[in-house]
Protein backbone atom coordinates (compact mmCIF):
# COMPACT_ATOMS: atom_id res chain seq x y z
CA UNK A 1 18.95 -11.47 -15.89
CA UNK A 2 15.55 -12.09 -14.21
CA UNK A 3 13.07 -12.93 -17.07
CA UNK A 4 9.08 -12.73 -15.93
CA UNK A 5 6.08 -14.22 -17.59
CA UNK A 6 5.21 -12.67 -21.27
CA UNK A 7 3.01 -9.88 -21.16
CA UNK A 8 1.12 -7.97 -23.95
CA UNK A 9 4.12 -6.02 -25.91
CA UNK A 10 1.47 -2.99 -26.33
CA UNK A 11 0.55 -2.38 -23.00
CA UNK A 12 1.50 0.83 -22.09
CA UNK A 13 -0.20 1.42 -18.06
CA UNK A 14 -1.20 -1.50 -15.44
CA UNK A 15 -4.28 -0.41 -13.14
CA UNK A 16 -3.35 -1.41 -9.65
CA UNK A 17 -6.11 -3.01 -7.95
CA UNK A 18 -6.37 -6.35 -5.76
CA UNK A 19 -9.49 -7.72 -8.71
CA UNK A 20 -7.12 -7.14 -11.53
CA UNK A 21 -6.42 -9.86 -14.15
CA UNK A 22 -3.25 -9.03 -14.00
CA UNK A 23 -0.93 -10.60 -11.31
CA UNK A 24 1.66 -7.64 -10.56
CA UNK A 25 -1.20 -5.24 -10.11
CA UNK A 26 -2.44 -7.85 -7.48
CA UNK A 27 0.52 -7.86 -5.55
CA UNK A 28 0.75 -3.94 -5.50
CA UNK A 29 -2.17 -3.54 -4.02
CA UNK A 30 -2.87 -2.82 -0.72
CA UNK A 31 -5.59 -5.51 -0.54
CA UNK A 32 -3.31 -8.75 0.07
CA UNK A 33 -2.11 -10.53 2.67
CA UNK A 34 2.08 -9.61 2.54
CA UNK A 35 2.36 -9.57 6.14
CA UNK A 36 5.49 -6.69 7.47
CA UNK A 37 6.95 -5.05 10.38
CA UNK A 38 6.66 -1.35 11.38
CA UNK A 39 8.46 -0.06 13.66
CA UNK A 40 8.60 -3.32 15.64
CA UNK A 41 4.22 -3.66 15.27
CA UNK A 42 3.61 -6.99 12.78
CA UNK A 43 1.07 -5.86 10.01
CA UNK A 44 -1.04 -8.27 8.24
CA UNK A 45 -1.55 -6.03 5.06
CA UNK A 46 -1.30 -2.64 3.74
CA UNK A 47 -5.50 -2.05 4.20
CA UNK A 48 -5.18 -3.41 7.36
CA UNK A 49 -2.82 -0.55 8.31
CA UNK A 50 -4.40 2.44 6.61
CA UNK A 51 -7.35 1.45 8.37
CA UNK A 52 -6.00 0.64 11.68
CA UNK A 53 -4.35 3.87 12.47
CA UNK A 54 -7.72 5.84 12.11
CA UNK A 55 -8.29 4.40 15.46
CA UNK A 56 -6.42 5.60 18.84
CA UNK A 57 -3.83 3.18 20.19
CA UNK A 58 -5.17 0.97 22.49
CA UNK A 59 -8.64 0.72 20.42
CA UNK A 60 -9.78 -3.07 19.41
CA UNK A 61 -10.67 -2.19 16.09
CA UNK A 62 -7.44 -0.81 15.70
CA UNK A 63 -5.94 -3.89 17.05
CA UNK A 64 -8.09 -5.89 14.79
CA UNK A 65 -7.76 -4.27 11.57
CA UNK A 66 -3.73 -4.49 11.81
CA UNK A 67 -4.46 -7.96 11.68
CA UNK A 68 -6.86 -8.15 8.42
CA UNK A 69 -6.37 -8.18 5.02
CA UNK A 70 -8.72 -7.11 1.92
CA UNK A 71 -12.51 -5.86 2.41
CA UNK A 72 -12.19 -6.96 6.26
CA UNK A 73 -9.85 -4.64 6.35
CA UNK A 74 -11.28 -2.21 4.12
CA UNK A 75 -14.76 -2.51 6.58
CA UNK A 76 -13.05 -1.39 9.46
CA UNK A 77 -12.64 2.21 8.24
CA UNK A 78 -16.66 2.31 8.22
CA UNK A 79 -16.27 2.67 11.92
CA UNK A 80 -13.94 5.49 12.33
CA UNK A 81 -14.23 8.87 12.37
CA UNK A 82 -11.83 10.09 9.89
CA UNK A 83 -10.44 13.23 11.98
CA UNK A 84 -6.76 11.87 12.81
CA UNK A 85 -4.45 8.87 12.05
CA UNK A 86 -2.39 7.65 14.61
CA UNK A 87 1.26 5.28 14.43
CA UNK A 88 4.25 5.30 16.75
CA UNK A 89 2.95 7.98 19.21
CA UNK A 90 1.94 10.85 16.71
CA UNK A 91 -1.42 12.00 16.38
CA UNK A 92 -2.02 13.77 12.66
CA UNK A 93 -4.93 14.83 10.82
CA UNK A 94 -6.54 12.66 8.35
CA UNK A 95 -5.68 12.95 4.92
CA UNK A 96 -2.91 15.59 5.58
CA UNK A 97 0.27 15.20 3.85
CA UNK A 98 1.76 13.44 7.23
CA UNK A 99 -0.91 10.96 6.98
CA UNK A 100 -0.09 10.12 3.32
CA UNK A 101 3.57 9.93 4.51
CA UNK A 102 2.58 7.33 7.55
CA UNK A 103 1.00 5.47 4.95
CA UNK A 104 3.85 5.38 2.61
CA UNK A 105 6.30 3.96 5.14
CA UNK A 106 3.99 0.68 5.65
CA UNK A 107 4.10 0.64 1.65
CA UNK A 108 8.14 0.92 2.23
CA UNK A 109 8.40 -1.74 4.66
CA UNK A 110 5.95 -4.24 2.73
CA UNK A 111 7.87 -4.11 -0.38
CA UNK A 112 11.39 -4.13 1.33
CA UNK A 113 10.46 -6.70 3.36
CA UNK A 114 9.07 -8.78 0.64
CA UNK A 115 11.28 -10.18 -2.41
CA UNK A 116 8.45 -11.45 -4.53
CA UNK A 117 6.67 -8.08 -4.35
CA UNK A 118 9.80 -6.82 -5.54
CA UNK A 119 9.92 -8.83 -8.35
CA UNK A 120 5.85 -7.81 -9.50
CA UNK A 121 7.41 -3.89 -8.83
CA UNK A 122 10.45 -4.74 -11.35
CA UNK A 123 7.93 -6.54 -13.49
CA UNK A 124 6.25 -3.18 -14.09
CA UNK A 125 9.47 -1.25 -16.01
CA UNK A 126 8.59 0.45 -18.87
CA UNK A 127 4.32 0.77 -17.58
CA UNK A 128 2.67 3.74 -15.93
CA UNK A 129 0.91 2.78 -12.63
CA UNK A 130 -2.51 3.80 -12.63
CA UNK A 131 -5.06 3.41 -9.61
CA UNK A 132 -8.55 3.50 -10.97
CA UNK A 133 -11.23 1.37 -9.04
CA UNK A 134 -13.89 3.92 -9.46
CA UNK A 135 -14.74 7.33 -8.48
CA UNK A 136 -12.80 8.46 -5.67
CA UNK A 137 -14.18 10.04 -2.59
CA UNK A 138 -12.88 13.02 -0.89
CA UNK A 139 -12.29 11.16 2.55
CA UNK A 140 -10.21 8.22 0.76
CA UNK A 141 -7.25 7.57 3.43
CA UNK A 142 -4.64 7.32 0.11
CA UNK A 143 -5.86 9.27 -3.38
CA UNK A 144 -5.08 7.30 -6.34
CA UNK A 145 -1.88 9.90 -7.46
CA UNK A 146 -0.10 9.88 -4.10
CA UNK A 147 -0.25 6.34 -3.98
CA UNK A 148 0.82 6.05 -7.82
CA UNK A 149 3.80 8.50 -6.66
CA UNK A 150 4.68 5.96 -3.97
CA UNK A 151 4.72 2.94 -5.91
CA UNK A 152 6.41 4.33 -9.14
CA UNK A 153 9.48 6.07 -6.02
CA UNK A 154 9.83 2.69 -5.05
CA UNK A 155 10.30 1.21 -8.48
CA UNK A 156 13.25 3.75 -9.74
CA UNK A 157 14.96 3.22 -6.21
CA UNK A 158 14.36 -0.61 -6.73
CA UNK A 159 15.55 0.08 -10.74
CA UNK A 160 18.47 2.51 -9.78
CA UNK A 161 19.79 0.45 -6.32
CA UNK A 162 18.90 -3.16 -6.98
CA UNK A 163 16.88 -2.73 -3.12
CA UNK A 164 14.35 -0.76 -1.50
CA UNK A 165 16.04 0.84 2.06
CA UNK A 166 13.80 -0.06 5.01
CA UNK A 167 11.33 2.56 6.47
């Protein structure tokens, strides 16, 4: 049996954010640096995805954001124009439910890709994921529930199966 660090017997939720106190909701955000493959494209971070495929292929910024991590990441949605997302040759329209699913198959391939990120999931039995940072703005690439959905699918397939399947 895998024992983790103590935590606070009363706690009942953990706020996923990359600032957090709290280590596993560090390493389920989409802020850090847990480099994974997509569909054979190396991605440096989560961010660095959801912001990258707001650009068309071929784009630097796109390039360039697939390669960052955190607010450099974060910064390089400033620049786009929020109409369509774009990954392995399909063109969809920002924030539709496709979109939301692109994103959830680079937060897929991060976790199953990464053991110790599996380990900060598992660490979270028991809690309710929350995603609270702030108030959340209509054109947000991933709203706080879908990506709560995503993370707490992940953990009862980790839970149930002992692995996450790839994307």
């Amino acid at each position: 049996m895998t024992t983790y660090p103590p935590q606070d017997e009363a706690q009942t939720e953990l706020n996923v954010h990359a600032t957090s106190a709290d280590w596993r909701a560090c390493a389920l955000a989409n802020f850090p640096l847990f480099p994974f493959v997509l569909d054979g494209v190396t991605l440096a971070s989560v961010e660095g995805f959801v912001q990258g495929i707001k650009f068309p292929p071929g784009t630097a910024d796109r390039a360039e954001a697939f390669l960052a991590h955190g607010w450099e990441a974060k910064h390089f949605g400033d620049k786009a124009d929020r109409a369509f997302a774009w990954w392995n040759g399909e063109q969809v329209a920002y924030g539709s439910d496709a979109h939301h699913r692109m994103i959830g198959r680079a937060i897929r391939a991060k976790f199953a890709q990464n053991g110790g990120l599996q380990l900060a999931l598992r660490a979270t039995d028991g809690l309710r994921l929350t995603h609270s940072i702030g108030v959340e703005l209509p054109t947000t690439s991933l709203p706080a529930s879908v990506f709560c959905a995503i993370l707490n699918e992940l953990r009862d397939e980790l839970l149930k199966t002992g692995t996450i399947a790839p994307a």
